[in-house]
Protein backbone atom coordinates (compact mmCIF):
# COMPACT_ATOMS: atom_id res chain seq x y z
CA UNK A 1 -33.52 135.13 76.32
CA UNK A 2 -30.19 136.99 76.29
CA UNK A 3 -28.73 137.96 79.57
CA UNK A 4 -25.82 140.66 80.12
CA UNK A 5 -24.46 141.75 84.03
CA UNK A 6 -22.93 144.32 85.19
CA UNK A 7 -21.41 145.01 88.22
CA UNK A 8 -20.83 147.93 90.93
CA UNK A 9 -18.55 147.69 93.79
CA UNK A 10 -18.90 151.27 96.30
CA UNK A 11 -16.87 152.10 99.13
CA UNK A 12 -17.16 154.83 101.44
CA UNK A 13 -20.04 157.28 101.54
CA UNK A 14 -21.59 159.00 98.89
CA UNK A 15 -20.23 162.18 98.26
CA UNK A 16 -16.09 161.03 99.20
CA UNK A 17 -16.70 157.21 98.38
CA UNK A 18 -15.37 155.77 95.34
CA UNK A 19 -16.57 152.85 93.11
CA UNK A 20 -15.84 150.74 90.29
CA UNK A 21 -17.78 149.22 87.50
CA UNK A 22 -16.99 145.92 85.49
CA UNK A 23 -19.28 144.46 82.41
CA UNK A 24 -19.44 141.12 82.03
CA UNK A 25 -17.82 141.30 78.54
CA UNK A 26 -14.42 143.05 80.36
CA UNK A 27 -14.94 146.08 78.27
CA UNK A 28 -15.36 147.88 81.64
CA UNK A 29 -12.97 146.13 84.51
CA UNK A 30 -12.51 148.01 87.61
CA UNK A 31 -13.59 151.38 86.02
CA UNK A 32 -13.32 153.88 88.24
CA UNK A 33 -16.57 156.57 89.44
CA UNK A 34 -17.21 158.48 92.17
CA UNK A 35 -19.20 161.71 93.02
CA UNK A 36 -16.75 163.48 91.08
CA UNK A 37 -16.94 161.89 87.97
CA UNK A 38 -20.98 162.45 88.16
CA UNK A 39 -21.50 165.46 89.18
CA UNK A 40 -18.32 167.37 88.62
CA UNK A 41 -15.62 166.67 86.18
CA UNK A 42 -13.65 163.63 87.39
CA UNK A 43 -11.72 161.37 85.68
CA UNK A 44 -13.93 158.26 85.66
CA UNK A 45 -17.09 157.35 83.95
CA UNK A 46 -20.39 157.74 85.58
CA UNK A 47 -23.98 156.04 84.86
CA UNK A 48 -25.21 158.60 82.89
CA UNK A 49 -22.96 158.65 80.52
CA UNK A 50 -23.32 154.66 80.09
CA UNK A 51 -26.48 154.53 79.37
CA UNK A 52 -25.78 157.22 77.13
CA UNK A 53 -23.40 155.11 75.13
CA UNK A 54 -25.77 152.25 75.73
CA UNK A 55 -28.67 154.21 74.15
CA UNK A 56 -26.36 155.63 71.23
CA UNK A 57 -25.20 152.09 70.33
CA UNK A 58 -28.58 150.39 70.65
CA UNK A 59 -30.45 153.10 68.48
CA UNK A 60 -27.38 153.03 66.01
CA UNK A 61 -27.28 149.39 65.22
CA UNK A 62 -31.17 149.42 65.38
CA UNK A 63 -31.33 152.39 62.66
CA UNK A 64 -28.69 150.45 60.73
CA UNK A 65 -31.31 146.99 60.33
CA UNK A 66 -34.28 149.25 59.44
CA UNK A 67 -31.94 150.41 56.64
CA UNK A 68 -30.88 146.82 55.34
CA UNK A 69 -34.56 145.98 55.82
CA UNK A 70 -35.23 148.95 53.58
CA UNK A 71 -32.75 148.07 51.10
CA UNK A 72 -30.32 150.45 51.95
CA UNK A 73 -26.88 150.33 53.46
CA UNK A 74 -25.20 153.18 55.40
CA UNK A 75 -21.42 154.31 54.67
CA UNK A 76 -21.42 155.53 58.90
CA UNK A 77 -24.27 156.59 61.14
CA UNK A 78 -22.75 158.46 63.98
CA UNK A 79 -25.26 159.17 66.84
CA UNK A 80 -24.67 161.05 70.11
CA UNK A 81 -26.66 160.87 72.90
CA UNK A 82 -26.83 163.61 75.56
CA UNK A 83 -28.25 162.12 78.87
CA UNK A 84 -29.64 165.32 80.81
CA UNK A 85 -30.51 164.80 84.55
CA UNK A 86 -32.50 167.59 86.66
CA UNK A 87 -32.85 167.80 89.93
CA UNK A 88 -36.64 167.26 91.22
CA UNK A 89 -38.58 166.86 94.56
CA UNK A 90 -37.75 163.31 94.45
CA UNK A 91 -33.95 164.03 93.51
CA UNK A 92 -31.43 164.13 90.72
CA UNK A 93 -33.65 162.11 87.71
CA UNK A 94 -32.70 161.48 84.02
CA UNK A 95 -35.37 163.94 82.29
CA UNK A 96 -34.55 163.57 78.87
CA UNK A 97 -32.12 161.89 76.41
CA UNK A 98 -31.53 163.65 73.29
CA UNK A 99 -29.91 161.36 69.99
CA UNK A 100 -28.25 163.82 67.43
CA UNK A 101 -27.67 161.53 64.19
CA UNK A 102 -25.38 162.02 61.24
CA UNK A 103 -25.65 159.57 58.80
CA UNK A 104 -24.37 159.31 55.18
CA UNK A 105 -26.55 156.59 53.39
CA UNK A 106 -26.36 156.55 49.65
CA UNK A 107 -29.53 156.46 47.61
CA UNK A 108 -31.72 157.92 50.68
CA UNK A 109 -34.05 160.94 50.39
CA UNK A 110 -34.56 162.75 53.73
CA UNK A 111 -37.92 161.76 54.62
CA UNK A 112 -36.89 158.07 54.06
CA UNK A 113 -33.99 158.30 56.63
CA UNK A 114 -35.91 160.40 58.66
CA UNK A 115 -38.61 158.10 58.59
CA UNK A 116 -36.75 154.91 59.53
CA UNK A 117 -34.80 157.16 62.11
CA UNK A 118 -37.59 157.97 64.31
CA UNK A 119 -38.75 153.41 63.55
CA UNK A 120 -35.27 152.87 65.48
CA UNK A 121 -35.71 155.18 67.69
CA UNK A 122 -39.34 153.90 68.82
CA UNK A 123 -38.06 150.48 68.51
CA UNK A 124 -34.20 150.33 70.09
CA UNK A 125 -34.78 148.49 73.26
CA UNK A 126 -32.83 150.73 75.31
CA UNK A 127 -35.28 153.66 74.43
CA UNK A 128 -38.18 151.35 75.19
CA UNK A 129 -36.29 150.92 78.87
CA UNK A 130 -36.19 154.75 79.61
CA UNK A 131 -39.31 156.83 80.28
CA UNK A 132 -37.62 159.77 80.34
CA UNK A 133 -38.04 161.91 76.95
CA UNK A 134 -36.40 160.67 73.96
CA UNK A 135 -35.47 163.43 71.18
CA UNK A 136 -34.29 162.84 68.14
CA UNK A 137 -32.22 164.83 65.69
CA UNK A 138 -31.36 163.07 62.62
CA UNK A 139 -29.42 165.07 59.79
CA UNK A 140 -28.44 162.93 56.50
CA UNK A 141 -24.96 163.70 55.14
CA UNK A 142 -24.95 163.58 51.46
């Protein structure tokens, strides 16, 4: 079992209250977010686009082990994922993630990237966490 924290200080109230966010790994120490930096254009980070990164980084490295176990090897995968939140009867919910993928892999037809694409995508624990839609659009660079 591997275990990673994370952790969220807030002060004040929601929409003039601030916060800060530190990862156990000190990547993130004291990082700054706030109702600005979420729904607005603040200087800070927010959770969306965290688990964003999270998501992009997980299905990355996941795509790049489907290609070793393939017997390919990738020169760069570059993946971006756009975290889209609506707001619903219940509130303001993630509704969809969307991965855009650029990778250059030598040797590769389309269909075989594309094919162990959408494997890392199904299988990348993050996007086994989220039940919001997960899209995928995967473009080889040759």
């Amino acid at each position: 079992m591997i275990k990673r924290e994370a952790t969220a200080v807030w002060k004040g109230n929601g929409k003039e209250g601030k916060g800060e966010l530190t990862t156990q790994s000190g990547v993130l120490k004291g990082t700054q977010y706030s109702f600005n930096t979420r729904f607005e254009n603040g200087i800070g980070t927010n959770p969306e686009e965290l688990v964003g990164a999270a998501h992009a980084g997980c299905f990355t490295m996941a795509l790049a082990f489907q290609l070793e176990g393939a017997g390919f090897k990738a020169d760069e995968l570059k993946t971006t994922a756009q975290v889209q939140m609506t707001k619903q009867e219940a509130g303001w919910t993630v509704s969809e993630v969307q991965l855009s993928l650029h990778g250059k892999v030598p040797g590769i037809s389309e269909a075989q990237f594309l094919e162990l694409a959408n494997k890392a995508k199904a299988g990348c624990p993050i996007s086994r966490l989220l039940t919001a839609k997960i899209g995928l659009d995967a473009k080889l660079t040759k």
